[in-house]
Protein backbone atom coordinates (compact mmCIF):
# COMPACT_ATOMS: atom_id res chain seq x y z
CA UNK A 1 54.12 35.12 -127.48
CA UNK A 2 51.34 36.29 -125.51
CA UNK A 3 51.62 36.27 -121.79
CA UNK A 4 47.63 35.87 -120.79
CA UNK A 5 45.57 38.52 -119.60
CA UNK A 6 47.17 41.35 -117.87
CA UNK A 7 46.93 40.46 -113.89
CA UNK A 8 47.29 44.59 -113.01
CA UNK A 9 44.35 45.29 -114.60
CA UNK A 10 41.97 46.46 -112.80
CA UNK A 11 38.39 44.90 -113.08
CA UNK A 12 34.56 45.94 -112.68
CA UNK A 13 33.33 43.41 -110.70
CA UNK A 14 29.64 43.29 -110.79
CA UNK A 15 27.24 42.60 -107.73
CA UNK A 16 27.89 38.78 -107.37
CA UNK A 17 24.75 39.05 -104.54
CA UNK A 18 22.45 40.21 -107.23
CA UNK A 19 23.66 37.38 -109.81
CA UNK A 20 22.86 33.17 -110.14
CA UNK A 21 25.44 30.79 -110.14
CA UNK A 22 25.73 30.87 -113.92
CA UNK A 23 25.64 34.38 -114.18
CA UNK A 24 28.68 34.29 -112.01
CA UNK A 25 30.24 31.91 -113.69
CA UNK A 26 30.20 32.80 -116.75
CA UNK A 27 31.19 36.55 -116.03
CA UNK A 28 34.47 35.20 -114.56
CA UNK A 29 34.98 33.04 -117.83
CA UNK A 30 34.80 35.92 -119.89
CA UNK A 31 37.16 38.41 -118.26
CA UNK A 32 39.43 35.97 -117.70
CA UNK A 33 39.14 36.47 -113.56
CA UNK A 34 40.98 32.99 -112.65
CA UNK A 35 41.98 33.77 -109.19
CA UNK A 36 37.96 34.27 -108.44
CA UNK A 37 36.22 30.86 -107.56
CA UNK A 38 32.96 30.10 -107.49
CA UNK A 39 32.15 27.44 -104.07
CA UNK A 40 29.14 25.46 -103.06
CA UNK A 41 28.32 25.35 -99.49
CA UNK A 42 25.20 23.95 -98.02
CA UNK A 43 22.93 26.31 -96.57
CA UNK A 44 19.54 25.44 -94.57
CA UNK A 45 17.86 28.84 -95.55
CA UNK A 46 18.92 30.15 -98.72
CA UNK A 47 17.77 28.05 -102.04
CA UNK A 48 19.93 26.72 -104.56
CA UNK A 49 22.28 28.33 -106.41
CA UNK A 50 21.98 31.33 -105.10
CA UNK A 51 24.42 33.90 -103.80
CA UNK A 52 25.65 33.67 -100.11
CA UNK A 53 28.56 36.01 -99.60
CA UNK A 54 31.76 37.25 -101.48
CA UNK A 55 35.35 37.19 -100.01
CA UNK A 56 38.53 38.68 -100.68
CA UNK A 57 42.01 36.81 -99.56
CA UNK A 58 43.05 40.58 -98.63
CA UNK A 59 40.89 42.29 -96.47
CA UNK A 60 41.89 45.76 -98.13
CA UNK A 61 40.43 44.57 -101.92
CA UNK A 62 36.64 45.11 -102.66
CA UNK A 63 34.54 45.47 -105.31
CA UNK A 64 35.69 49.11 -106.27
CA UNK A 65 40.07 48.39 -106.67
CA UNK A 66 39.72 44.74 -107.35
CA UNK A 67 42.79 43.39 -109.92
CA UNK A 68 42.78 40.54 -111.84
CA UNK A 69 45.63 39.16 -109.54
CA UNK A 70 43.11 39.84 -106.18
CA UNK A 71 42.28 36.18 -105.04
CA UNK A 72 38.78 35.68 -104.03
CA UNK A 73 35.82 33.19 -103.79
CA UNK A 74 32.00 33.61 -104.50
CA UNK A 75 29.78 31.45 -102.26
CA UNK A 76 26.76 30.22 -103.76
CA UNK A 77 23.97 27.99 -101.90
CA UNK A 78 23.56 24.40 -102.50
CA UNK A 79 20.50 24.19 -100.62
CA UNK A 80 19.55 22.36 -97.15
CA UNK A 81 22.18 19.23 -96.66
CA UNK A 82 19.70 16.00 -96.71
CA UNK A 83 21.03 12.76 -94.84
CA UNK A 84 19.98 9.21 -95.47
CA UNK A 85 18.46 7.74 -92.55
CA UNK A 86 20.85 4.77 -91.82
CA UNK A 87 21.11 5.45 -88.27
CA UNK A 88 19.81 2.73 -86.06
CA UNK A 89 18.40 4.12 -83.07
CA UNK A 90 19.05 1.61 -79.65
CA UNK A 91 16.90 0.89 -76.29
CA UNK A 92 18.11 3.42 -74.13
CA UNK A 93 15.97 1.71 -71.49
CA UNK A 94 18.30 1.82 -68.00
CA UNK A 95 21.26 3.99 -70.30
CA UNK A 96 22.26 7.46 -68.47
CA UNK A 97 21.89 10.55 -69.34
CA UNK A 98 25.97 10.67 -70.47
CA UNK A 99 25.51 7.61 -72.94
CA UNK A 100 22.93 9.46 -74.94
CA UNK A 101 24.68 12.53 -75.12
CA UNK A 102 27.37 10.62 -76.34
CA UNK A 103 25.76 8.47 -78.80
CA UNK A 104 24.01 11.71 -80.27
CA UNK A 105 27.25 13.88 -80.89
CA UNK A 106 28.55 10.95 -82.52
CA UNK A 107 25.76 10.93 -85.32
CA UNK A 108 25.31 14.53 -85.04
CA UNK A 109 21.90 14.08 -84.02
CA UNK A 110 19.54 17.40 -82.85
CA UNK A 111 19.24 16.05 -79.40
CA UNK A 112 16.78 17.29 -76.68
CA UNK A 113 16.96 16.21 -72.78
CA UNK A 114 14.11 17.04 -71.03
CA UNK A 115 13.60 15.98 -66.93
CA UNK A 116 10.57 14.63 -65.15
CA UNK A 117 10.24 12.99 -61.44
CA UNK A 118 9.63 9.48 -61.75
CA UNK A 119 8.72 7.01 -58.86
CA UNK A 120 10.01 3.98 -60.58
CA UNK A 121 13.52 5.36 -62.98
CA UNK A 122 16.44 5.88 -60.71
CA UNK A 123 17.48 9.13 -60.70
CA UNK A 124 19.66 10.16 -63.99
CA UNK A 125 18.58 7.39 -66.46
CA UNK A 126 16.42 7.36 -69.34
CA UNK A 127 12.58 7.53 -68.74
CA UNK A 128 11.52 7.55 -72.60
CA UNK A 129 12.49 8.23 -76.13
CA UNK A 130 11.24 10.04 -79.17
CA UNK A 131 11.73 7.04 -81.65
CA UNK A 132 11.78 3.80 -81.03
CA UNK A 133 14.42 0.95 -80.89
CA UNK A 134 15.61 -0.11 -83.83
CA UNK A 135 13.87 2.26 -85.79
CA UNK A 136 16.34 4.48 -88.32
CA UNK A 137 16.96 8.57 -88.32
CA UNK A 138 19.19 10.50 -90.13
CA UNK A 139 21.96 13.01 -88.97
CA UNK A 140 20.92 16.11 -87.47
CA UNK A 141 17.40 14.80 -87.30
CA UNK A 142 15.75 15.33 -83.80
CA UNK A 143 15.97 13.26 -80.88
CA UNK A 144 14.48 13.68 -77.74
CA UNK A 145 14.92 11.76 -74.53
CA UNK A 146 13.40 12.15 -70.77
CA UNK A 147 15.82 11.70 -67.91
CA UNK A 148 14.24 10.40 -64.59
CA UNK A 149 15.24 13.37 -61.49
CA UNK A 150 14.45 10.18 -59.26
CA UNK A 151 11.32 10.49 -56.93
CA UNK A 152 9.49 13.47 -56.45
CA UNK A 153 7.74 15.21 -53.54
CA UNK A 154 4.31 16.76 -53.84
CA UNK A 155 3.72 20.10 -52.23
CA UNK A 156 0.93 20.33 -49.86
CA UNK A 157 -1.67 22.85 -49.75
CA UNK A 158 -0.30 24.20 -46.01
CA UNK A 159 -3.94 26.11 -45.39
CA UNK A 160 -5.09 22.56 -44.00
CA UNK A 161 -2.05 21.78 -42.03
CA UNK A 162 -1.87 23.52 -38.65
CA UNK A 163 0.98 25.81 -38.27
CA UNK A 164 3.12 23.54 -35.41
CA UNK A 165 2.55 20.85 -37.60
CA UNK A 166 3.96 22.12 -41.31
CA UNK A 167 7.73 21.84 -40.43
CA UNK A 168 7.53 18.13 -40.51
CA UNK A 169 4.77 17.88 -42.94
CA UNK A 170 6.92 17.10 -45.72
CA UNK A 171 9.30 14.37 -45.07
CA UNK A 172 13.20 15.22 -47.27
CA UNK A 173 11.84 19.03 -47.41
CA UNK A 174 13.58 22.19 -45.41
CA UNK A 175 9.96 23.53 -44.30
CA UNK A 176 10.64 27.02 -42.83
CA UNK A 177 7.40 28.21 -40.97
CA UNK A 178 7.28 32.11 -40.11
CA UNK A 179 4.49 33.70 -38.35
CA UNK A 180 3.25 37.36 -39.26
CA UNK A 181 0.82 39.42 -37.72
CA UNK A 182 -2.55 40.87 -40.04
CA UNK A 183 -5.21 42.90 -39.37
CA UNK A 184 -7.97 40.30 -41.32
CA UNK A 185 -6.73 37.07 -41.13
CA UNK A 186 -7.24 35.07 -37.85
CA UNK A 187 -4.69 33.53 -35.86
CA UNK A 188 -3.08 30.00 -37.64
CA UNK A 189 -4.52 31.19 -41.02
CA UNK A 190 -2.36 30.36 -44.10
CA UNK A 191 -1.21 34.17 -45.73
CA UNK A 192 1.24 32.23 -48.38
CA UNK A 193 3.62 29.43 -49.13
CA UNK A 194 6.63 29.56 -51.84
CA UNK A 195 5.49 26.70 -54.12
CA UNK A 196 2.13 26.05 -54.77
CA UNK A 197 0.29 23.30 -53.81
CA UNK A 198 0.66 20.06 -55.82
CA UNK A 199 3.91 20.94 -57.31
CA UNK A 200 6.14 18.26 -57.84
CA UNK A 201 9.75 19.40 -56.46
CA UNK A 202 12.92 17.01 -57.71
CA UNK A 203 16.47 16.57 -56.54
CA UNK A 204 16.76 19.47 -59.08
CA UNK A 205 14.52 22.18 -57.02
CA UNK A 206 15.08 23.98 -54.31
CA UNK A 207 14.65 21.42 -51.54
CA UNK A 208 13.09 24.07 -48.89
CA UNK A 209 9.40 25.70 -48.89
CA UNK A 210 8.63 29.08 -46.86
CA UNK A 211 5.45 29.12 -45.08
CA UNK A 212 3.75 31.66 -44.05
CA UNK A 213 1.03 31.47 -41.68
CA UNK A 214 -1.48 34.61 -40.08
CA UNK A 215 -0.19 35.66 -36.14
CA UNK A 216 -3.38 37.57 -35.99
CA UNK A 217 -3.08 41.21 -34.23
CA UNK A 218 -0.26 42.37 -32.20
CA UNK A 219 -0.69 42.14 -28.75
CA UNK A 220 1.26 44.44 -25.93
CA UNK A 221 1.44 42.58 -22.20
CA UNK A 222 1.64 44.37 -18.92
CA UNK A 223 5.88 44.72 -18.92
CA UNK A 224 5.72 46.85 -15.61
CA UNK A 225 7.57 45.97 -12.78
CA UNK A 226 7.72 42.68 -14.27
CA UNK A 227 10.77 40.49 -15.13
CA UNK A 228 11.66 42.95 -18.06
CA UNK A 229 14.20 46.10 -17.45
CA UNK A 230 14.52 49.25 -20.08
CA UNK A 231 17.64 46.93 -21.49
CA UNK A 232 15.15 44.14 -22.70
CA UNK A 233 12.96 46.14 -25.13
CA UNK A 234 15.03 46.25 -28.26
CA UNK A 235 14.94 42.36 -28.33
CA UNK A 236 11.70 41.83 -26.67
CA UNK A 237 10.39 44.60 -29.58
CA UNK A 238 12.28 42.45 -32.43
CA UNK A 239 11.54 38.93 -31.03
CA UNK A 240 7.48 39.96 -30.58
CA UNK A 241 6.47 42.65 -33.05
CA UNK A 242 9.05 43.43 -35.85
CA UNK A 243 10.34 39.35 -36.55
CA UNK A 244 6.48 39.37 -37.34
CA UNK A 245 5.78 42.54 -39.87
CA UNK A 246 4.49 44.88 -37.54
CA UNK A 247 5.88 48.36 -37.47
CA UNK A 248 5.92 48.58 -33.41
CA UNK A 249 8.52 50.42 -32.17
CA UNK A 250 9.11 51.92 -28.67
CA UNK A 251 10.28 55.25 -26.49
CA UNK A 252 11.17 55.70 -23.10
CA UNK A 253 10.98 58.24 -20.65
CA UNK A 254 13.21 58.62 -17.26
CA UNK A 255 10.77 59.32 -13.91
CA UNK A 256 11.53 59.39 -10.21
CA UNK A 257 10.78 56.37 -8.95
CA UNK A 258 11.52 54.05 -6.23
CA UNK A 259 11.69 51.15 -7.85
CA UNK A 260 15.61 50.03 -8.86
CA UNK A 261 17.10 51.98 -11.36
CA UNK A 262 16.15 50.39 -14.89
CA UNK A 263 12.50 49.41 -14.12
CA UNK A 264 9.65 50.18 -15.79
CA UNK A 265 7.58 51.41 -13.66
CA UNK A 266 4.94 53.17 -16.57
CA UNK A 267 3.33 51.82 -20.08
CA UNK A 268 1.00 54.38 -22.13
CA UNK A 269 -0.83 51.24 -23.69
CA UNK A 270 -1.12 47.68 -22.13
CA UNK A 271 -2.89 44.70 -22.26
CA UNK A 272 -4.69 45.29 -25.18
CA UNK A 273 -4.81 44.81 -29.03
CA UNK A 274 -2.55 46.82 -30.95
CA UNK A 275 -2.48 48.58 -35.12
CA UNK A 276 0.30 47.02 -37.20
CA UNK A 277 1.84 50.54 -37.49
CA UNK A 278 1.90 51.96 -33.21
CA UNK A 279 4.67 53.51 -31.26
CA UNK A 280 4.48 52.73 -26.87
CA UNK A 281 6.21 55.14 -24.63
CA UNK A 282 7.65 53.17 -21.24
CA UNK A 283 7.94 55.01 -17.81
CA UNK A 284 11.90 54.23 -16.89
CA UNK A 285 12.45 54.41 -12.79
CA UNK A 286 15.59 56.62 -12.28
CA UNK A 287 15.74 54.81 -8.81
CA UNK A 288 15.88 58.21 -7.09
CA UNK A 289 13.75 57.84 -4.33
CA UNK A 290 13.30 55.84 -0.98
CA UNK A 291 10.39 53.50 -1.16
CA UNK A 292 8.17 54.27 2.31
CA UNK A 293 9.29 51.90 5.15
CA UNK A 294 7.16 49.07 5.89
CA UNK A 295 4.13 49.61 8.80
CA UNK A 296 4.87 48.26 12.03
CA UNK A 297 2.73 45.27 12.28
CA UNK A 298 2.00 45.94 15.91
């Protein structure tokens, strides 16, 4: 009594990948390969009936020490899956942006949100729609929808707003004005802002704009036996110079003086217009002296 084909032997399997469906099948017919099996998937890029992959049960078998007992399966394509459309599309007019999300992983539906300002949609609902109410898809077909962001603001074009004017030029918008000192651009002059004029910004945006607006040349004052002692120059070099992109820094030198220890009593440079790269040296009183007394008035 025979007891079917040997399951220990081992067989030649050919290059399923380089074979049709048929060929496949009826090479397993013949040498009696029953625990191979051919399956039909669905596949959107390869055509019909032809190969996809080969795999083994155990990982260890391939094509070289496959048995007859070896369990495997041969995929083969059944081309791109086609739906009937019987999917009645509704008015998402007023519906949120959750409801169609919803709705479209329940029919399995290619959806696409896109986002636009509107003046008229409140904020998170449905502006328009790809197809029409009523109108019938099919799964996985596309579907796009535009959710409203709510009302939008319009960047101005800040080189025709004054600069003491552009931090309240835009009403719901952080604008943060900073001045900076150039060597061609007159004082008040617009050097850049962050968003461009005319853009449309959203409750999704960044709701703050940086302005920046032309402080002309740096400018040193008289600081001699003024209000300001040696102590005051690293802010008074920050707050005027350096906060405004000009490379002015400062140096000091200690002289007899009169004047209260601290003063300055000396400036190499003054009154007058300065580069955007400079360095000014300040006369410090050691307060070392006597000042001269007074004349008597008589």
């Amino acid at each position: 009594v025979s007891q079917g084909p040997d399951p220990e032997e081992k067989l030649a399997l050919p290059d399923f990948m380089e074979m049709t469906r048929d060929e496949a099948a009826e090479w397993i017919e013949k040498n009696q390969a029953s625990n191979l099996t051919i399956v039909d998937e669905y596949h959107d890029e390869i055509e019909e009936k032809a190969p996809i992959r080969v795999e083994f049960t155990n990982k260890e078998v391939s094509r070289e020490n496959y048995h007859r007992r070896d369990v495997g399966r041969v995929f083969y394509s059944k081309g791109e899956e086609t739906f009937e459309k019987d999917i009645e599309v509704p008015d998402f007019k007023d519906k949120t942006r959750s409801e169609v999300e919803t709705w479209g992983k329940v029919h399995e539906l290619d959806l696409e949100v896109k986002e636009q300002a509107s003046d008229t949609v409140e904020e998170g609902k449905v502006i328009e729609q790809s197809v029409a109410p009523k109108e019938k898809i099919a799964k996985r077909d596309a579907f796009q929808v535009t959710i409203s962001l709510g009302k939008g603001v319009t960047v101005p074009d800040f080189s025709t707003i004054l600069p003491d004017d552009a931090q309240d030029a835009v009403e719901g918008v952080n604008v943060r004005v900073r001045m900076q000192f150039t060597q061609s651009l007159a004082y008040g002059q617009l050097i850049s802002q962050s968003e461009s004029a005319g853009t449309v910004l959203t409750s999704k945006d960044d709701q703050g704009i940086d302005v920046v607006y032309s402080a002309g040349q740096p400018y040193i004052r008289d600081y001699r036996r003024g209000e300001y002692l040696e102590g005051d120059l690293q802010k008074l070099f920050f707050d005027e110079f350096r906060s405004k992109g000009a490379n002015i820094s400062y140096q000091v030198r200690y002289v007899n003086s009169a004047e209260p220890y601290g003063t300055i009593v000396g400036m190499s440079k003054f009154n007058q217009f300065l580069p955007l790269e400079d360095t000014i040296t300040f006369d410090i009183s050691l307060g070392n002296q006597t000042a001269p007394a007074a004349p008597d008035p008589e």
